[in-house]
N, C-alpha and C. Protein backbone atom coordinates (compact mmCIF):
# COMPACT_ATOMS: atom_id res chain seq x y z
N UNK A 1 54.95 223.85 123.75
CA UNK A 1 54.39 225.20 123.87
C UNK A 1 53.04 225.13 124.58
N UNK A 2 52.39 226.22 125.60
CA UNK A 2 51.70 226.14 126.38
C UNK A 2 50.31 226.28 125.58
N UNK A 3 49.05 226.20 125.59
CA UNK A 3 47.95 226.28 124.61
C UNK A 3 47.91 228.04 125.14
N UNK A 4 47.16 228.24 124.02
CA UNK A 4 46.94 229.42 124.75
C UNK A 4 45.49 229.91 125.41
N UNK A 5 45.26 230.55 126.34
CA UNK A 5 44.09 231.02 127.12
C UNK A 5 43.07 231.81 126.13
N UNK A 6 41.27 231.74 126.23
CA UNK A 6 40.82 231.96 126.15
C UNK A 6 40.18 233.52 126.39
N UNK A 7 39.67 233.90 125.38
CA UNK A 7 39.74 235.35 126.68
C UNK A 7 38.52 235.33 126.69
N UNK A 8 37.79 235.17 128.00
CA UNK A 8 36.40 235.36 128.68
C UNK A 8 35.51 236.37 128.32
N UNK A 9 36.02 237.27 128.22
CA UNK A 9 34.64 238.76 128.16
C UNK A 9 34.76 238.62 126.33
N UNK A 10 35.79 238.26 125.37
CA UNK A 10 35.82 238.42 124.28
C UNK A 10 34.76 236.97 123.93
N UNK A 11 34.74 235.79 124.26
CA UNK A 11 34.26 234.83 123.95
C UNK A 11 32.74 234.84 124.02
N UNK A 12 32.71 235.62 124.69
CA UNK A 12 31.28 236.13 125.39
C UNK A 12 30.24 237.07 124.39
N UNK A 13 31.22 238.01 124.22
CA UNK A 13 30.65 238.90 122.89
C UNK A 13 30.66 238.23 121.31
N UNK A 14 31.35 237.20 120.89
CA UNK A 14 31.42 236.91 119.55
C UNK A 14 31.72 235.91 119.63
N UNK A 15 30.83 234.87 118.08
CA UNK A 15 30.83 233.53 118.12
C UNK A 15 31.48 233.51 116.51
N UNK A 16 31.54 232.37 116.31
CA UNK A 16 32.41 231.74 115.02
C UNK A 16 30.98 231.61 114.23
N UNK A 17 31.14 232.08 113.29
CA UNK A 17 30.01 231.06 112.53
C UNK A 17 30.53 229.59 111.16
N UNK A 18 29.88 229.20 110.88
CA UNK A 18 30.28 227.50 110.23
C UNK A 18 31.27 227.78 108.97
N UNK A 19 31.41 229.37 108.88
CA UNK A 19 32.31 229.56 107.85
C UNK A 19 33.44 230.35 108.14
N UNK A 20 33.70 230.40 109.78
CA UNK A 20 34.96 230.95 109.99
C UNK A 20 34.86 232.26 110.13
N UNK A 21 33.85 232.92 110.10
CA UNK A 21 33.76 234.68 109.80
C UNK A 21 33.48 234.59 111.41
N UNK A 22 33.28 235.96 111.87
CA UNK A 22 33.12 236.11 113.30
C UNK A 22 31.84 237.27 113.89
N UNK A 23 30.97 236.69 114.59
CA UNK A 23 29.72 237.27 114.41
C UNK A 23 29.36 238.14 115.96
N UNK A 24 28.71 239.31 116.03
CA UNK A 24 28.95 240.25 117.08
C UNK A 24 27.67 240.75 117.09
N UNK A 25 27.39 241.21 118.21
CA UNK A 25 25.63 242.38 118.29
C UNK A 25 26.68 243.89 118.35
N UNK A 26 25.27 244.14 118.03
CA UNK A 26 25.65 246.28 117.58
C UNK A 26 25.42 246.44 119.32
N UNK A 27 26.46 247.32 118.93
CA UNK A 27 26.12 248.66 119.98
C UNK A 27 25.02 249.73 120.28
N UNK A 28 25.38 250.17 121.09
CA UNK A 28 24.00 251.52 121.51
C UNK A 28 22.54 251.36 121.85
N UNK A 29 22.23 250.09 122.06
CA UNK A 29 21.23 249.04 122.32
C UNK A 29 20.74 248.90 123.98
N UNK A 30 21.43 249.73 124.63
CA UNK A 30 21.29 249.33 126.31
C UNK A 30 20.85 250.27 127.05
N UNK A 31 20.69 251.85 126.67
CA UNK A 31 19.96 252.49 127.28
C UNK A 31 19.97 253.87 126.35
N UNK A 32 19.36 255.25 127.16
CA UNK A 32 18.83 256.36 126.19
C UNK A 32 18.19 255.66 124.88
N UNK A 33 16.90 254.82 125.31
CA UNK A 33 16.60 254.49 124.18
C UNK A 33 15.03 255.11 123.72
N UNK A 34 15.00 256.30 124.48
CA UNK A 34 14.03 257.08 124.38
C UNK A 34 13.64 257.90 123.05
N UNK A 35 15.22 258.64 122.84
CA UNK A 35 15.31 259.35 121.93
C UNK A 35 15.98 258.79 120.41
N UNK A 36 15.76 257.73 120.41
CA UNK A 36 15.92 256.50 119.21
C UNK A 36 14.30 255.85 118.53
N UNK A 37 14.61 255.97 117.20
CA UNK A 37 13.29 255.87 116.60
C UNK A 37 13.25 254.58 116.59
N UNK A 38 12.03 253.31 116.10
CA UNK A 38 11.86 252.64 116.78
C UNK A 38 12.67 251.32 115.79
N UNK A 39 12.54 252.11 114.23
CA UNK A 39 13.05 251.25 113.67
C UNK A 39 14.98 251.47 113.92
N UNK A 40 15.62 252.14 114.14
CA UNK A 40 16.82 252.21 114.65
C UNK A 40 17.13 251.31 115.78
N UNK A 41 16.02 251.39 116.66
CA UNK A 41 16.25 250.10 117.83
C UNK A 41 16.20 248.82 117.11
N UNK A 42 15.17 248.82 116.31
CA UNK A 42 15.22 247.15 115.48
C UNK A 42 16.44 246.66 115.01
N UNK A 43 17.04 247.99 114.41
CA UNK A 43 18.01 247.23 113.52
C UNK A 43 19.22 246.78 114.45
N UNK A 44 19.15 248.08 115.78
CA UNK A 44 20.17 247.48 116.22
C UNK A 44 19.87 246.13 117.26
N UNK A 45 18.95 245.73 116.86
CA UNK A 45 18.86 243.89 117.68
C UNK A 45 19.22 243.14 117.19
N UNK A 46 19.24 243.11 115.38
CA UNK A 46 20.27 241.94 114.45
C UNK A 46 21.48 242.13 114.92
N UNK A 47 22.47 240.96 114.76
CA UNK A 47 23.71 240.16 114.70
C UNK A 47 24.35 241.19 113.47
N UNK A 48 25.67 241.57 113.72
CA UNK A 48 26.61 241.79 112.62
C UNK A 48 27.74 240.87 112.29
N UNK A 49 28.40 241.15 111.17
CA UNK A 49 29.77 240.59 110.87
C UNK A 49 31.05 241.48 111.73
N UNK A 50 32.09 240.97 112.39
CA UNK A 50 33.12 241.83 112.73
C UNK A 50 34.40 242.18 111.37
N UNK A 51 34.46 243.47 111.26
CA UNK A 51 34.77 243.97 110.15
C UNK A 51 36.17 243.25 109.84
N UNK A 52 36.61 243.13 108.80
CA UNK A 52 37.79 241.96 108.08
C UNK A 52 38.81 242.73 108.78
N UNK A 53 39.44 243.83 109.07
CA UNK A 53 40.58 244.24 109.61
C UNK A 53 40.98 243.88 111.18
N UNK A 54 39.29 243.60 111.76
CA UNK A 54 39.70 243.33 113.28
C UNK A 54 39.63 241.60 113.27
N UNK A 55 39.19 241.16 112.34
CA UNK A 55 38.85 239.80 112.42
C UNK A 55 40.61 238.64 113.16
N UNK A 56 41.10 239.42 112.51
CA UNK A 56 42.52 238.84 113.20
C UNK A 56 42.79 239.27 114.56
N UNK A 57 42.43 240.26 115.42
CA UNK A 57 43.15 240.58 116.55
C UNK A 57 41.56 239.69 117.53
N UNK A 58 40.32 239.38 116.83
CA UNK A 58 39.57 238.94 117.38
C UNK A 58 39.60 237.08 117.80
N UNK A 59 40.24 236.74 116.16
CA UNK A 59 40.49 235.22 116.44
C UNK A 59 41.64 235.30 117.48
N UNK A 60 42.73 236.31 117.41
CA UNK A 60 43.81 236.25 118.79
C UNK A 60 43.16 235.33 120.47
N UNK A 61 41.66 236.56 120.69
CA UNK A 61 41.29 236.78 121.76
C UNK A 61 40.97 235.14 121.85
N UNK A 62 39.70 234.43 120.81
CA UNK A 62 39.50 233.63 120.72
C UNK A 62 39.88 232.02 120.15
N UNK A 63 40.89 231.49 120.56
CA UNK A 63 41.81 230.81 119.44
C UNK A 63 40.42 228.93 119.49
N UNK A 64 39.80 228.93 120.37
CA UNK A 64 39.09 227.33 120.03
C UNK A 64 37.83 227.72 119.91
């Protein structure tokens, strides 16, 4: 059976962390950031968890 391919733009956005969970940046972070208060910009600069229901179609994208 052939390995399977990597998917580039997904590998890019989210990393594995040492316990297998799968780790992502927030959204809404890239522009109109005028009318965003300042602590709303903060928060969205931390790292999230990708939520347990997508975590499977995400390891798909990413299998190594």
């Amino acid at each position: 059976m052939p390995k399977i391919k990597t998917n580039r733009s997904a590998a890019k956005r989210f990393k594995k962390t040492g316990t297998g969970k799968l780790k992502r940046n927030k959204a809404y972070h890239s522009h109109i950031l005028t009318k965003k208060s300042p602590k709303r910009k903060r928060n969205l600069r931390k790292s999230d968890l990708v939520a347990k229901v997508d975590e499977k179609r995400v390891n798909r994208l990413i299998p190594y």
